[in-house]
N, C-alpha and C. Protein backbone atom coordinates (compact mmCIF):
# COMPACT_ATOMS: atom_id res chain seq x y z
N UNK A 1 -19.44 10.15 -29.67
CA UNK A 1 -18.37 10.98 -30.23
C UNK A 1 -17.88 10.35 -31.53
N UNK A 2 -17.17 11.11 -32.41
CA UNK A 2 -17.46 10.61 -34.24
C UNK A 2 -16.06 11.39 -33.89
N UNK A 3 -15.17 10.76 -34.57
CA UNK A 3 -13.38 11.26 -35.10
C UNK A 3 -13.60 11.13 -36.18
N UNK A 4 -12.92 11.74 -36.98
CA UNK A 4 -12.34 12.09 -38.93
C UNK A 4 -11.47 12.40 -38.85
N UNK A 5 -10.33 11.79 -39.86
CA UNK A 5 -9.34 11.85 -40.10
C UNK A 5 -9.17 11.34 -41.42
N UNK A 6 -8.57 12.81 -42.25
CA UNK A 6 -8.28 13.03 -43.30
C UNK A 6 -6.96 12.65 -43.58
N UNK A 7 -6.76 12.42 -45.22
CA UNK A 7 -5.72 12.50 -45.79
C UNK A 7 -5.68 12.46 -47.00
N UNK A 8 -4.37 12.82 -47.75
CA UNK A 8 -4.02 13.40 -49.35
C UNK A 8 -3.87 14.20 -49.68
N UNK A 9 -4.12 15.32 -48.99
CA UNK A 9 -3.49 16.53 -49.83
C UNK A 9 -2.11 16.53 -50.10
N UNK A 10 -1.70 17.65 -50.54
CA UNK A 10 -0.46 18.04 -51.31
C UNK A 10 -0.32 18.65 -52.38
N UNK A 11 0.41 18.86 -52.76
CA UNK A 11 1.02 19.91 -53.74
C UNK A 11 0.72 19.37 -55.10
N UNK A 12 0.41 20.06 -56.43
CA UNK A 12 0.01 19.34 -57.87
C UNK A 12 0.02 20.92 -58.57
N UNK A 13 0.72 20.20 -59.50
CA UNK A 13 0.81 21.31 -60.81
C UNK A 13 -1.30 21.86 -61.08
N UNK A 14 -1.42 22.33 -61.90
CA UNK A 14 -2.50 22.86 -62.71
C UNK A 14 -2.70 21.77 -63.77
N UNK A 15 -3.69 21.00 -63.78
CA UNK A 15 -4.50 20.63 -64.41
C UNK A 15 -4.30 18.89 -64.10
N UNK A 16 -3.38 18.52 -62.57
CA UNK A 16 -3.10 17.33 -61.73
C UNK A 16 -4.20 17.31 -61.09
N UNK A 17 -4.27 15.67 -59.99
CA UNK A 17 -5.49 15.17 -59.38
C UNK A 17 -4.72 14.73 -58.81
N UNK A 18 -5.77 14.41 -57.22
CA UNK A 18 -5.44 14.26 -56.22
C UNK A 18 -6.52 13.40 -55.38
N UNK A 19 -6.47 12.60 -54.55
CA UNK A 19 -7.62 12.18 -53.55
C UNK A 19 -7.49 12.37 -52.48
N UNK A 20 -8.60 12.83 -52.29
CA UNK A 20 -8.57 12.81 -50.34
C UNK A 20 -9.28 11.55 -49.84
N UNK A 21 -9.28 11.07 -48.54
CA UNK A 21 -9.76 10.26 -48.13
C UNK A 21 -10.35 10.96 -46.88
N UNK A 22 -11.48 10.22 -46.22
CA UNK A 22 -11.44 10.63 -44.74
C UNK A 22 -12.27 9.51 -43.97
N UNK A 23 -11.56 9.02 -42.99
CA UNK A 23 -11.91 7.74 -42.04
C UNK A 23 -12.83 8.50 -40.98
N UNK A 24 -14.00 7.99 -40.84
CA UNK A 24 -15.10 8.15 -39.76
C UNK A 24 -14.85 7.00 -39.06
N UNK A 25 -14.49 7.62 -37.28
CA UNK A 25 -14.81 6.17 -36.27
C UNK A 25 -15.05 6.33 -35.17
N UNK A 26 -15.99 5.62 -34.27
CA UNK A 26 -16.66 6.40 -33.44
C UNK A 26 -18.21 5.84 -33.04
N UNK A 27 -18.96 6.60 -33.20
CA UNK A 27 -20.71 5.66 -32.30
C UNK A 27 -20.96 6.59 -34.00
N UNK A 28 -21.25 6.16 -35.15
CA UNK A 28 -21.71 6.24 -36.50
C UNK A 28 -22.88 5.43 -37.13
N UNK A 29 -23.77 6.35 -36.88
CA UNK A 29 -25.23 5.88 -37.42
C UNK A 29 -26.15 7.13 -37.39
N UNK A 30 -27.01 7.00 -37.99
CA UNK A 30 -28.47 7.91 -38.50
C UNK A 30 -27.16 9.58 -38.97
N UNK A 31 -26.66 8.75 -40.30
CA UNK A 31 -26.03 9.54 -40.95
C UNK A 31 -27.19 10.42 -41.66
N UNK A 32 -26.96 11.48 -41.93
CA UNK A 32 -27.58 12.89 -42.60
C UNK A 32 -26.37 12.74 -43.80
N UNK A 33 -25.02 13.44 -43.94
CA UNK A 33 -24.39 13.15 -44.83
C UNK A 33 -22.82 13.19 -44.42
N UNK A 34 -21.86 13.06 -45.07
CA UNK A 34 -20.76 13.04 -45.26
C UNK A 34 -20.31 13.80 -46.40
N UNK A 35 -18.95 14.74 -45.93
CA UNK A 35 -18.88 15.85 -47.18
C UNK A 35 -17.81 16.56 -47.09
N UNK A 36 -17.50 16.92 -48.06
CA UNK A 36 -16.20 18.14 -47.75
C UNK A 36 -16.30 19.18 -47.99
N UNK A 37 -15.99 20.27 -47.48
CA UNK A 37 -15.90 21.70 -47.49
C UNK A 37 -14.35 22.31 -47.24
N UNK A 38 -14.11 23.48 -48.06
CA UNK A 38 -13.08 24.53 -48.24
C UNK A 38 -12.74 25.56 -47.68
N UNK A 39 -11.45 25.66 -47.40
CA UNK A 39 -11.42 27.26 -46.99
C UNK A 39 -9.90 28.02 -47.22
N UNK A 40 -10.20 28.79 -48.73
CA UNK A 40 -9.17 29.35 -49.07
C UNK A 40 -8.87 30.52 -48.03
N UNK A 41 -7.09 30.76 -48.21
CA UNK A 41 -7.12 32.28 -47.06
C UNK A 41 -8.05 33.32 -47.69
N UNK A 42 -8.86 34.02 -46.61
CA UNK A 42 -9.23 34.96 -47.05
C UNK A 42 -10.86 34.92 -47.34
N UNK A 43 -10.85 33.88 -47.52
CA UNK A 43 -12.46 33.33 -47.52
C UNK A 43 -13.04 32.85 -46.68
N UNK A 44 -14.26 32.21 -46.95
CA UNK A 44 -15.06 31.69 -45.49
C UNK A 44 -15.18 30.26 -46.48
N UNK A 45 -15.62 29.67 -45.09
CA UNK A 45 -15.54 27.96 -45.61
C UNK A 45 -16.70 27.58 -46.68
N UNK A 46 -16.12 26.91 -47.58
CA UNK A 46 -17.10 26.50 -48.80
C UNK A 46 -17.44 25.19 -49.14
N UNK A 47 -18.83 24.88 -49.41
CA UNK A 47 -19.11 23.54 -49.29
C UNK A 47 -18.58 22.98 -50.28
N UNK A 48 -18.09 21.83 -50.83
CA UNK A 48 -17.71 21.57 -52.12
C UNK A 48 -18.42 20.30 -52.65
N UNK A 49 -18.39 18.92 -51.90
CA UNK A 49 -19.48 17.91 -51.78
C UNK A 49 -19.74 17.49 -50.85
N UNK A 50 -20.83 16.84 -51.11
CA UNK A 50 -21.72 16.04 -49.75
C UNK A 50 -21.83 14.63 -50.52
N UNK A 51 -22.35 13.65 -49.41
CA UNK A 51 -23.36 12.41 -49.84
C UNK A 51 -23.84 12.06 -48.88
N UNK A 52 -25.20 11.98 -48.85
CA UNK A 52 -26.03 11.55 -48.00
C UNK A 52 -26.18 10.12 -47.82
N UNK A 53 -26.84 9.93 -46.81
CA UNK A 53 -26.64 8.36 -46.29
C UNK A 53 -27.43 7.45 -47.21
N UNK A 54 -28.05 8.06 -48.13
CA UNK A 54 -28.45 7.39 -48.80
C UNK A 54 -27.93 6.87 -50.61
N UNK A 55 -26.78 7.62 -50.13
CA UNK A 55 -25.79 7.69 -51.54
C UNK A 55 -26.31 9.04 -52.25
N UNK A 56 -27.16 9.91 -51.96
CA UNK A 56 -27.15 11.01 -53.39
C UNK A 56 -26.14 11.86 -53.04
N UNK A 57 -25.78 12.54 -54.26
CA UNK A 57 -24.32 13.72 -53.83
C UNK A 57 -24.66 15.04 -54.29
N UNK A 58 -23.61 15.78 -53.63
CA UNK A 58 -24.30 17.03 -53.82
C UNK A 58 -22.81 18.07 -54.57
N UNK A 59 -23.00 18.82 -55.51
CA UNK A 59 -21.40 19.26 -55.89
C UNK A 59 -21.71 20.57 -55.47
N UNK A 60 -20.96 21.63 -55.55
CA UNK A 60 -20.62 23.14 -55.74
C UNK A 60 -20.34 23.17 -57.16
N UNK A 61 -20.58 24.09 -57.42
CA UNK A 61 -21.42 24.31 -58.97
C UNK A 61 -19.37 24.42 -59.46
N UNK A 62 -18.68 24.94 -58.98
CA UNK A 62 -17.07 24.98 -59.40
C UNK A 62 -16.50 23.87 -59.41
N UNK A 63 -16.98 22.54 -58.78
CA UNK A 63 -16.23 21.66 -58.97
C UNK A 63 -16.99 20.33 -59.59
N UNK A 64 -18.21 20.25 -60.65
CA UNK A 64 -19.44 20.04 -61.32
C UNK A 64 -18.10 19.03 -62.16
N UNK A 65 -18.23 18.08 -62.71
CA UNK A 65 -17.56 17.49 -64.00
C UNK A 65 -15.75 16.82 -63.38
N UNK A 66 -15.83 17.55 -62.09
CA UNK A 66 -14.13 17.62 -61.84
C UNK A 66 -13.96 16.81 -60.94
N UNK A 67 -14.53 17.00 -59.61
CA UNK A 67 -14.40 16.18 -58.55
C UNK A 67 -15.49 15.24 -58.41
N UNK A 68 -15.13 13.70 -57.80
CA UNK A 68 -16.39 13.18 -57.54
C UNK A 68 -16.35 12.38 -56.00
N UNK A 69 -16.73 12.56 -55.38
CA UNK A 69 -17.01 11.85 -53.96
C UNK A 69 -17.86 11.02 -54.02
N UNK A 70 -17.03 9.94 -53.18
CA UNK A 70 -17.89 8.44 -52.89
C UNK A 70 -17.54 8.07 -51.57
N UNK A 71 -18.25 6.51 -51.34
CA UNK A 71 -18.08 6.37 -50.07
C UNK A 71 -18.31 4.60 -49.79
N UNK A 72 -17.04 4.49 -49.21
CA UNK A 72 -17.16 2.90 -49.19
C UNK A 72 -17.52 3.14 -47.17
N UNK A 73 -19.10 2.33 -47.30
CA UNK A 73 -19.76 1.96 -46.17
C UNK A 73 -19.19 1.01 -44.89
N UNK A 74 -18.81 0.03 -45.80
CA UNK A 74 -17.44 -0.84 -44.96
C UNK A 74 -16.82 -0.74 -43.96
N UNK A 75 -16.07 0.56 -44.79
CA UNK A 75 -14.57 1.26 -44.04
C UNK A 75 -15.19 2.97 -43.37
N UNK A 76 -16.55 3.27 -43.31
CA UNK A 76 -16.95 4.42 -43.04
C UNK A 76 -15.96 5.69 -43.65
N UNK A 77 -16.20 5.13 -45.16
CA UNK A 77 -14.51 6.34 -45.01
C UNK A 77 -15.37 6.86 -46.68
N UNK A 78 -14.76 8.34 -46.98
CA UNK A 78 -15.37 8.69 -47.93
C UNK A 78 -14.25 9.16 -48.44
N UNK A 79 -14.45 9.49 -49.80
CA UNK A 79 -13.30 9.97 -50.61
C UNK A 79 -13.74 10.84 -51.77
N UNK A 80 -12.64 11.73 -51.62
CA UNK A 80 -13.03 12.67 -52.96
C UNK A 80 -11.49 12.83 -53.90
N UNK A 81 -12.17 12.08 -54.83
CA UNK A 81 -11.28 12.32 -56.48
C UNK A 81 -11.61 14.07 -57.10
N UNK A 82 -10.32 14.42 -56.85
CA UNK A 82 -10.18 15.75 -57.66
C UNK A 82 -9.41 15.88 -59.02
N UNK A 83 -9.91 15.87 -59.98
CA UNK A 83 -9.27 16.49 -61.01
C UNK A 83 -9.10 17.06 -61.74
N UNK A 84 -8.47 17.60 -62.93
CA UNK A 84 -8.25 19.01 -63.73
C UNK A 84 -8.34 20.40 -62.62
N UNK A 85 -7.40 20.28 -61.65
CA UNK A 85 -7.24 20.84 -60.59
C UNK A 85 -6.53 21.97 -61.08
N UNK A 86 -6.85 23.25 -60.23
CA UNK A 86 -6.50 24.44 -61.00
C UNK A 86 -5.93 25.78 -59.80
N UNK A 87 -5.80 26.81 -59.76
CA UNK A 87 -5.15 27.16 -58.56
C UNK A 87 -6.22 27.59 -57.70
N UNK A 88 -7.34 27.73 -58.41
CA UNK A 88 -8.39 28.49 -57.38
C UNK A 88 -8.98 27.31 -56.13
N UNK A 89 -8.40 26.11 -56.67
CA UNK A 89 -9.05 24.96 -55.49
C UNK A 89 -7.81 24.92 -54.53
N UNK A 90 -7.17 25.90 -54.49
CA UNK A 90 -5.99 25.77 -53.40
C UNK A 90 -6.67 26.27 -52.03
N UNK A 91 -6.47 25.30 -50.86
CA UNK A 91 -7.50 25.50 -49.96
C UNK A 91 -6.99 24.37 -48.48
N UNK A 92 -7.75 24.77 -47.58
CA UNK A 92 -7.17 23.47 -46.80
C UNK A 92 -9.08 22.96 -46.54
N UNK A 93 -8.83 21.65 -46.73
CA UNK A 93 -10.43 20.75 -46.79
C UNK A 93 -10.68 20.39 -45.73
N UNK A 94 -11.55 20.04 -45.51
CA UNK A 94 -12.08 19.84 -44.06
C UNK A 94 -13.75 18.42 -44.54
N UNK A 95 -13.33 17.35 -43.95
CA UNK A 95 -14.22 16.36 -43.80
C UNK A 95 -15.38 16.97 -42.76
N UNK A 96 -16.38 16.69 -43.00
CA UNK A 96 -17.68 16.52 -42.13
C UNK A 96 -18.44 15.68 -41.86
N UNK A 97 -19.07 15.10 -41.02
CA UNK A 97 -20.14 14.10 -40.81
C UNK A 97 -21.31 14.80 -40.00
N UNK A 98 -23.13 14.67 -40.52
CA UNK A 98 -23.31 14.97 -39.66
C UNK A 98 -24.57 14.14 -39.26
N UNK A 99 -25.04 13.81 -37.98
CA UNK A 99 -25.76 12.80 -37.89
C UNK A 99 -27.41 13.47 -36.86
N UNK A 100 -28.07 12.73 -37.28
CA UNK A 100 -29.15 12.73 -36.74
C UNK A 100 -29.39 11.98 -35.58
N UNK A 101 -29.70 12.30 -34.02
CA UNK A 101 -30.27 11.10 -33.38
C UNK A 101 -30.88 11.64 -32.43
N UNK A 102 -31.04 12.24 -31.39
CA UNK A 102 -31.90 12.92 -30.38
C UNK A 102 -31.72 14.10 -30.62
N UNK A 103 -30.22 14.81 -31.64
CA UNK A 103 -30.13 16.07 -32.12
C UNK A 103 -29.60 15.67 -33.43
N UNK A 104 -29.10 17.28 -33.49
CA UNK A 104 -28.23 17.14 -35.29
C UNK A 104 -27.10 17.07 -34.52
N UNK A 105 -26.04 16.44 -34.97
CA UNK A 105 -24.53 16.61 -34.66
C UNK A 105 -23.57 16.27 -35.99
N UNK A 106 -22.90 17.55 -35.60
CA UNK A 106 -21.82 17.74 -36.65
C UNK A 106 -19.94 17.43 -36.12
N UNK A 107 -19.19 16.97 -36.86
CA UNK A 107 -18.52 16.87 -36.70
C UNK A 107 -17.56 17.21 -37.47
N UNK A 108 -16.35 17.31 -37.71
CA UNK A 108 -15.21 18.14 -38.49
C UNK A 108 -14.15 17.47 -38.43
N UNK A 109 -13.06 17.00 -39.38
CA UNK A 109 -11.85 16.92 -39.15
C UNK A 109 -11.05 17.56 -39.11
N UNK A 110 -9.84 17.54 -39.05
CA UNK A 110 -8.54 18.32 -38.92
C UNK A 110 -8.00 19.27 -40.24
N UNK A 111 -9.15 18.55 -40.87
CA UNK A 111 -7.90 19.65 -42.66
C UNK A 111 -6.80 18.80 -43.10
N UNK A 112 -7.16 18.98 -44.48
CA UNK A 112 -5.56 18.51 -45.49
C UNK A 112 -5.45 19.84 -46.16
N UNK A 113 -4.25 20.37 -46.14
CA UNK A 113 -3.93 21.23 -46.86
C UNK A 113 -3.50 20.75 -48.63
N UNK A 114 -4.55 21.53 -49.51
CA UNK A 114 -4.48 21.35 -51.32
C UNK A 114 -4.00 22.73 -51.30
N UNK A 115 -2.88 22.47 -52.87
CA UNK A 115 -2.06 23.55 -52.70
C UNK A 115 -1.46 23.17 -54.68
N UNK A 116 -2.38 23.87 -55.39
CA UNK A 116 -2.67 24.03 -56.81
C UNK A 116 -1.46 25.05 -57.18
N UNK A 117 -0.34 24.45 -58.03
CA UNK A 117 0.84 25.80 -58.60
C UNK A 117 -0.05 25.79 -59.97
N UNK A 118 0.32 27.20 -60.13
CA UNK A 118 0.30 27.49 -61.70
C UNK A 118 1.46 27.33 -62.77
């Protein structure tokens, strides 16, 4: 069993930054990737980044130049730097892990609610 637990969101003017963090802990190995995904009201959930266990990352073409996710191995914890933040990234995020080992398994955290004023 794999827990995530997020944090950082909050509230930021238009064109503010923000980080999320998210702590993986738990039986963590034969990582596939680590990543965050979106889900504004009204929409369906959107990938935004990944990084695979091997460090490559993966963006959503909207948040290309803006956000960057990393991941200190250490602390199993990954983080995503958002900035020139704008209202359309208003959303509540959601951490993922998902691992490879006799199956695929995915896991999810709880959500930080991001919340972009104009």
């Amino acid at each position: 069993q794999v827990h995530l637990v997020e944090s950082g969101g909050g509230l930021v003017q238009t064109g503010g930054s923000l980080r999320l963090s998210c702590a993986a802990s738990g039986s963590i190995f034969s990582i596939i990737d680590m990543g965050w995904y979106r889900e504004a009201p009204g929409k369906q959930r959107e990938l935004v980044a990944t990084i695979t266990g091997a460090g490559s990352t993966n963006y959503a073409d909207s948040v290309k130049g803006r956000f960057t996710n990393s991941r200190d191995n250490v602390k199993n914890t990954i983080y995503l730097q958002m900035n020139s933040l704008n209202p359309e990234d208003t959303a509540v995020y959601y951490c993922n892990i998902r691992l490879l080992t006799n199956a695929l398994y995915s896991y999810w955290g709880q959500g930080t609610q991001v919340t972009v004023s104009a």
